[in-house]
Every structure is written in C-alpha cells, then in structure tokens.
C-alpha atoms as a PDB file:
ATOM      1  CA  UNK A   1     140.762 112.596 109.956  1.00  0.00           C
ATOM      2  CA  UNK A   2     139.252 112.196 113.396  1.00  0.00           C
ATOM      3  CA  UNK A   3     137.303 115.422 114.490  1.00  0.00           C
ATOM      4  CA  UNK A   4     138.079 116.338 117.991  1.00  0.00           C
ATOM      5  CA  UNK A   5     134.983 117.896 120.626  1.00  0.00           C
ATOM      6  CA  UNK A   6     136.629 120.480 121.943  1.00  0.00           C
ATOM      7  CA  UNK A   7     134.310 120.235 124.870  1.00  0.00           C
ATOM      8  CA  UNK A   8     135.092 115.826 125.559  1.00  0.00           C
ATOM      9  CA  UNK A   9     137.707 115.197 127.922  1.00  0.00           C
ATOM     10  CA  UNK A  10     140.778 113.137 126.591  1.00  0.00           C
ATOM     11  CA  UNK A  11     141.140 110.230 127.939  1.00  0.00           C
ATOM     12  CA  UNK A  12     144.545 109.380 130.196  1.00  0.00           C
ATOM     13  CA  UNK A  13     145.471 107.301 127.200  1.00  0.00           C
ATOM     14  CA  UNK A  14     144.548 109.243 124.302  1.00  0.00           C
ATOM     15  CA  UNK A  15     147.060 111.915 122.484  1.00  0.00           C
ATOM     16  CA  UNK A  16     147.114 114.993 124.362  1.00  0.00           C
ATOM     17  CA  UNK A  17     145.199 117.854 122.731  1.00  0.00           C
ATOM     18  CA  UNK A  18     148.090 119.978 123.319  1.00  0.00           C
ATOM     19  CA  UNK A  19     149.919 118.812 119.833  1.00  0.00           C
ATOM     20  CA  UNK A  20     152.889 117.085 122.063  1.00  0.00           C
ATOM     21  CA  UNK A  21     152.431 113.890 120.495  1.00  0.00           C
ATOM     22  CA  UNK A  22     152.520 112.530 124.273  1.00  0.00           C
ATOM     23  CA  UNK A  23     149.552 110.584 125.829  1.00  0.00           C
ATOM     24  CA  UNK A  24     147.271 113.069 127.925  1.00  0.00           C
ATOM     25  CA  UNK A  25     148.371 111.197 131.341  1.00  0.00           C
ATOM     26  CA  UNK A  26     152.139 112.224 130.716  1.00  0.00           C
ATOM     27  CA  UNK A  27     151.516 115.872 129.638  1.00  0.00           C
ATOM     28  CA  UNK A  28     148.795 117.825 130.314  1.00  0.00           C
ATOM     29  CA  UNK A  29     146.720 115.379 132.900  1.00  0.00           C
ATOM     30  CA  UNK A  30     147.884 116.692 135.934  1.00  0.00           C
ATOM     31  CA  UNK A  31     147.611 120.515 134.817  1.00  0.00           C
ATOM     32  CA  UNK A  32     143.959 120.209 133.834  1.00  0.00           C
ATOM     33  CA  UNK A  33     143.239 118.256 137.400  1.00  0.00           C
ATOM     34  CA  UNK A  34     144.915 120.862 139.295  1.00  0.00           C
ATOM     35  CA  UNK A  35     143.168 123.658 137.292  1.00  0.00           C
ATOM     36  CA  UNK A  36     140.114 121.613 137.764  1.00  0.00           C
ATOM     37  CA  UNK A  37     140.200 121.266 141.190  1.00  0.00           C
ATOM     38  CA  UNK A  38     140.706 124.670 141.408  1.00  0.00           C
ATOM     39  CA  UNK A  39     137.892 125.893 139.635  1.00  0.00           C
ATOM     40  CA  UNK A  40     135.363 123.199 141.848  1.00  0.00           C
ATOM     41  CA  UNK A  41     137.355 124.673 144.983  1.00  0.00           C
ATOM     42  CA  UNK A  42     136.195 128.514 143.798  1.00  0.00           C
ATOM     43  CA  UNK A  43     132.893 127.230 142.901  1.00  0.00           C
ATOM     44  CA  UNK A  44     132.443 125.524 146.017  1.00  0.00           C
ATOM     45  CA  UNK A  45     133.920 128.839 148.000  1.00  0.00           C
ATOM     46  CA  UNK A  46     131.737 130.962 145.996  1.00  0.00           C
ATOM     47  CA  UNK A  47     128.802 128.724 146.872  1.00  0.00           C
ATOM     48  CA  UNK A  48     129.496 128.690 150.691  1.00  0.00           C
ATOM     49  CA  UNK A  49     130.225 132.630 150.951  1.00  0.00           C
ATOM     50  CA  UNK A  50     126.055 132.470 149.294  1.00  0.00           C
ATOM     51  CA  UNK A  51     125.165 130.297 152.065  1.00  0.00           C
ATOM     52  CA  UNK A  52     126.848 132.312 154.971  1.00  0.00           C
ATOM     53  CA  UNK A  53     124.885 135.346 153.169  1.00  0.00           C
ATOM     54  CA  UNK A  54     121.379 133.740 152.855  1.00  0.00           C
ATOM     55  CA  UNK A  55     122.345 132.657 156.862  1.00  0.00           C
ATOM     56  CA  UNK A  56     123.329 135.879 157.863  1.00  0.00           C
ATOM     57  CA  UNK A  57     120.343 137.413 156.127  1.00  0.00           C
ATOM     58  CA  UNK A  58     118.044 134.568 157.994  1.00  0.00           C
ATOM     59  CA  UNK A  59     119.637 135.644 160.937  1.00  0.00           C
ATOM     60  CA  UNK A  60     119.171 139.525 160.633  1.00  0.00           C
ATOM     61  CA  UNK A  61     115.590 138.759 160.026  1.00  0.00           C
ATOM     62  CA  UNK A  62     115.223 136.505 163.023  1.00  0.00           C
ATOM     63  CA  UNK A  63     116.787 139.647 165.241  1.00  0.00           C
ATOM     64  CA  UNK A  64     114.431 142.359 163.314  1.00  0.00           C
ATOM     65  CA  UNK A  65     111.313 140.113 164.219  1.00  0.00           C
ATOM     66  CA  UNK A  66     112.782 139.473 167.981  1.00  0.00           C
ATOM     67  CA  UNK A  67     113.473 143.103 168.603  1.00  0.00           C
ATOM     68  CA  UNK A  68     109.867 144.336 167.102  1.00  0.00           C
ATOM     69  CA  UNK A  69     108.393 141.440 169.138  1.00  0.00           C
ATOM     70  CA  UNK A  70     110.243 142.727 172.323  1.00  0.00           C
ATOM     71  CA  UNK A  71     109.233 146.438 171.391  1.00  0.00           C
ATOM     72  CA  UNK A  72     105.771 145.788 171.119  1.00  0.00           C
ATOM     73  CA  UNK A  73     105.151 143.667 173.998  1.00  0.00           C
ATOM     74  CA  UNK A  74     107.494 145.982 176.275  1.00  0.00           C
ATOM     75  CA  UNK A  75     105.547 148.923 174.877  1.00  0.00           C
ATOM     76  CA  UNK A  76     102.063 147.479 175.887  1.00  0.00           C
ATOM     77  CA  UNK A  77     103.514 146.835 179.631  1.00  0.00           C
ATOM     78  CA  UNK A  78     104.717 149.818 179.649  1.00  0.00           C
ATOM     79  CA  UNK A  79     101.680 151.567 178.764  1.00  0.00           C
ATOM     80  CA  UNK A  80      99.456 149.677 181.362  1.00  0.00           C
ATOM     81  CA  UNK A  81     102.001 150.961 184.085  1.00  0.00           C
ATOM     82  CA  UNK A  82     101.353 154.579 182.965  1.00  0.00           C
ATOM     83  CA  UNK A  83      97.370 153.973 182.775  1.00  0.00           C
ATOM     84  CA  UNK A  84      97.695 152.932 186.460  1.00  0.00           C
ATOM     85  CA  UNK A  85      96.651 149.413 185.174  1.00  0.00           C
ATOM     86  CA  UNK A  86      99.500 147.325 187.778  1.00  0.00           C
ATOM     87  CA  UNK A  87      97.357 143.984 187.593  1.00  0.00           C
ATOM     88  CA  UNK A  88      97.665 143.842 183.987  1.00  0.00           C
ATOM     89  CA  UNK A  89     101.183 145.119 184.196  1.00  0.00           C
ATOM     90  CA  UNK A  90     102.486 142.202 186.328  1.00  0.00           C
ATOM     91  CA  UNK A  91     100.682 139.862 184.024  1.00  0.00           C
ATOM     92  CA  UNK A  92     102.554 141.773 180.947  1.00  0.00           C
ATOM     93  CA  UNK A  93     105.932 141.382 182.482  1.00  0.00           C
ATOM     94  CA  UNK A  94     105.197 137.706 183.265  1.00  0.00           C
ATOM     95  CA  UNK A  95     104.659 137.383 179.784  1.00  0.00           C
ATOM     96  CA  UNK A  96     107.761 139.408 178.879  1.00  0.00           C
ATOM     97  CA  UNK A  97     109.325 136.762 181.028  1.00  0.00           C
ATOM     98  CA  UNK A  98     108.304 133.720 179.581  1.00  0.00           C
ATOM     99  CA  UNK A  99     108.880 135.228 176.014  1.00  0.00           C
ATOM    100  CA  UNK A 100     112.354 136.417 176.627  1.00  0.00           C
ATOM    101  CA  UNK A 101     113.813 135.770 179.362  1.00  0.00           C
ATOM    102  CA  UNK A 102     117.381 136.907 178.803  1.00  0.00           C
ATOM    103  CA  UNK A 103     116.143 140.487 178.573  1.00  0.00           C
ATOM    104  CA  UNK A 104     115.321 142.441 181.133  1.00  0.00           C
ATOM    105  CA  UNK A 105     112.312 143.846 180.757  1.00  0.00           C
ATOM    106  CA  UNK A 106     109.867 142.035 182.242  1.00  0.00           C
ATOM    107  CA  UNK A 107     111.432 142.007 186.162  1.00  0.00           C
ATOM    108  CA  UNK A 108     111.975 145.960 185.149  1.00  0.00           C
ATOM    109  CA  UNK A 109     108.324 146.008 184.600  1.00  0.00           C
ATOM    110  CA  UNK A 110     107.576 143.984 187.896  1.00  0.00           C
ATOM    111  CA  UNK A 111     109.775 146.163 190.074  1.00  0.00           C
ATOM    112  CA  UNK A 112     107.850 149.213 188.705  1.00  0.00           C
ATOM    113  CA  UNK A 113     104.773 147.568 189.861  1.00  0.00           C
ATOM    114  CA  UNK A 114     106.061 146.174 193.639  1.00  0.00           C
ATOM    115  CA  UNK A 115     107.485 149.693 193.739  1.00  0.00           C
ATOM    116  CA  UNK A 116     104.374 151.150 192.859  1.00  0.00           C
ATOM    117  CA  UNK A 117     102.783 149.657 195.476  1.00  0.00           C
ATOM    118  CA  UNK A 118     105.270 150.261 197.943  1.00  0.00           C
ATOM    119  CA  UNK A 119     107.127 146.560 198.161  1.00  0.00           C
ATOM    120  CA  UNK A 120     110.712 148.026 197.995  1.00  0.00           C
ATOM    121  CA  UNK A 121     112.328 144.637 198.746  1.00  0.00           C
ATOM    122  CA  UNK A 122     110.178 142.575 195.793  1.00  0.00           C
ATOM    123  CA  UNK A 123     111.065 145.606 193.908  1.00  0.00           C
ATOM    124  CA  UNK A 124     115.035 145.111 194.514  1.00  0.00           C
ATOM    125  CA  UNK A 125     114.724 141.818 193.811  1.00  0.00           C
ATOM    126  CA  UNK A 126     113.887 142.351 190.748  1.00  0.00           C
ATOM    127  CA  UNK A 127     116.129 145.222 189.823  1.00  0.00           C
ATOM    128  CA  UNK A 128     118.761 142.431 191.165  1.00  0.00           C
ATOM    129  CA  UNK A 129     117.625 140.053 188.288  1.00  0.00           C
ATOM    130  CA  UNK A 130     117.682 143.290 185.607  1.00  0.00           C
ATOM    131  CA  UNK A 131     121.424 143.190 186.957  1.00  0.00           C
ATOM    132  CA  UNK A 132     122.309 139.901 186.669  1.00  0.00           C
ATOM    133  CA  UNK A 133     120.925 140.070 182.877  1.00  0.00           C
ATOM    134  CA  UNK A 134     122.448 143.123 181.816  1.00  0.00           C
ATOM    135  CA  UNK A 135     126.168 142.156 183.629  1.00  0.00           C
ATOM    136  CA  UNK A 136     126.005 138.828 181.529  1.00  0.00           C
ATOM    137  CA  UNK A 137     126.289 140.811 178.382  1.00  0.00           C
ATOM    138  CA  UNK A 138     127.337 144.213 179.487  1.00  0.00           C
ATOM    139  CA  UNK A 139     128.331 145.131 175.635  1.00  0.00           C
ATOM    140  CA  UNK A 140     124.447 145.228 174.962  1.00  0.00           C
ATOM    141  CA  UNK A 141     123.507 148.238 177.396  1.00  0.00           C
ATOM    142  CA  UNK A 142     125.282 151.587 178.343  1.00  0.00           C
ATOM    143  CA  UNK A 143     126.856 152.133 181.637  1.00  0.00           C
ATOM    144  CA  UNK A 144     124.099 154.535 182.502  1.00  0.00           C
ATOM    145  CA  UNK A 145     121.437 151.617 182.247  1.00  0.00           C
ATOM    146  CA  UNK A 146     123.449 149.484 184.905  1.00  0.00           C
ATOM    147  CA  UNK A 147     123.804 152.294 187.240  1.00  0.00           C
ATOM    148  CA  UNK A 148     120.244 153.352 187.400  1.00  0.00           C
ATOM    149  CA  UNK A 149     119.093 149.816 188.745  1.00  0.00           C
ATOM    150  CA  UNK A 150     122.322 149.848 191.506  1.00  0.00           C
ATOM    151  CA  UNK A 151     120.519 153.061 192.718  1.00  0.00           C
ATOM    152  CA  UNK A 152     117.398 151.806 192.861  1.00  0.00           C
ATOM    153  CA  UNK A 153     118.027 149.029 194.319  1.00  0.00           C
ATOM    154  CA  UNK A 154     120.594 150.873 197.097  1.00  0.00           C
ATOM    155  CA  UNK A 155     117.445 153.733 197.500  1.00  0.00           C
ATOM    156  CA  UNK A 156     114.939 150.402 198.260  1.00  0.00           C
ATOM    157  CA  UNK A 157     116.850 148.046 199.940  1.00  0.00           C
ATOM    158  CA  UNK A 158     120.025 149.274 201.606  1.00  0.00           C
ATOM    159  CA  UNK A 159     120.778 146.520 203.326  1.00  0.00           C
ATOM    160  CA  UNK A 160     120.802 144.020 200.392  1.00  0.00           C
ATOM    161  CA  UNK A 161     122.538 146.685 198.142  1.00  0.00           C
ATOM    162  CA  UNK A 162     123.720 145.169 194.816  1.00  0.00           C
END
C-alpha cells in the first residue's frame, strides 16, 4: 500500500485524492486551481492593502515632518518681525520661500516687512502672491484667511486691488 503526503500535490495524471477513482485532471484539478488562485489572489490583496498602509504611514510622516518644518521656520520669522529685526525677517521669508514655496508664508512675512517700512505696493504684491497660493487650493485655508489679504491689499494699493 502506497502512503499518500497529504501535503504533495497529485499530479494531473495520478488518482485523485478525492476516492473518485478518476485521474486528478478530470475531477478535482480545476477546483483546487481555482481555490488556489484564490487564496494567492487574497494573499496578494492582503499584501498590497500592507503596502498602501506602510505608504500611507510614510506619507503621514513625510506631512508631520513638513508641517513641524514649516512651523518652526515660520515661527522664527515671525518672531524676528515682532523683535523689530525686518533685515533678518526678509532673509527668513526668503528662506521660507525657497523651502516651500507653495505655502504662503514667506511673501506673508515679506509684506509684513515692506509694510513695515511703509512700501504699500511691494507689500500688495506680495499679499497678491499669498492669494494666488491660497486660491490654488482654497480647501486648505478658511474663508477668513483669503479675505484678510483682499483687504490688505485694497487698504495698500487701491488701484491694483485684488
């Protein structure tokens, strides 16, 4: 008597484990492949939904270190603005600027400073460009944020009102 593995694969030829008396390719052969492929379809699923997590997770991680980046170096500008320091401020926005340029920040920073010093058209101009970021992803700021800058910018420069 021939002892079966229970864990070896038949062969398409061999007797089907199943006890039909049939050969495996006529009974069971396509079952098995079906259920196979299912299983390697689930594992495969189950291995992509890990992927999209780890991704995700890369990705939320990326945004936590952007954001605390942006904090901290619009923080600093901010502070030089308040300790009177505008040289250093208009360097710090610069620098905002080159860092991350799709946020506004840095030409908020430099209109502070050419409003400080009482250049209300440089300082429109760059409200403008805080404008320009903000209504290219207007789902990112409240209302209230917009309107403050079309103020500003009407109060400094009403003749090139936004």
């Amino acid at each position: 008597m021939q002892v079966l593995d229970p864990m070896a694969k038949p062969g398409r030829n061999d007797r089907c484990p199943c006890g039909s008396g049939k050969k495996y390719k006529v009974c069971c052969l396509t079952r098995d492949t079906a259920a196979e492929l299912e299983r390697l379809a689930g594992a495969e699923a189950a291995r992509a939904s890990r992927a999209a997590e780890k991704r995700s997770e890369l990705q939320r991680v990326r945004e936590d270190l952007f954001d605390n980046e942006l904090m901290e170096a619009s923080n600093a500008a901010l502070a030089l603005f308040h300790a009177g320091k505008l040289e250093e401020t208009q360097v710090a926005a610069r620098d905002l600027l080159l860092s991350f340029p799709d946020m506004p920040d840095g030409w908020e920073y430099l209109g502070l400073v050419h409003e400080k010093r009482g250049e209300n058209r440089e300082a429109a101009e760059c409200y403008r460009r805080v404008l320009e970021i903000v209504r290219r992803t207007p789902e990112d700021y409240e209302p209230a944020f917009e309107q403050q800058f079309v103020d500003l910018i009407a109060k400094l420069d009403p003749t090139g009102a936004a």
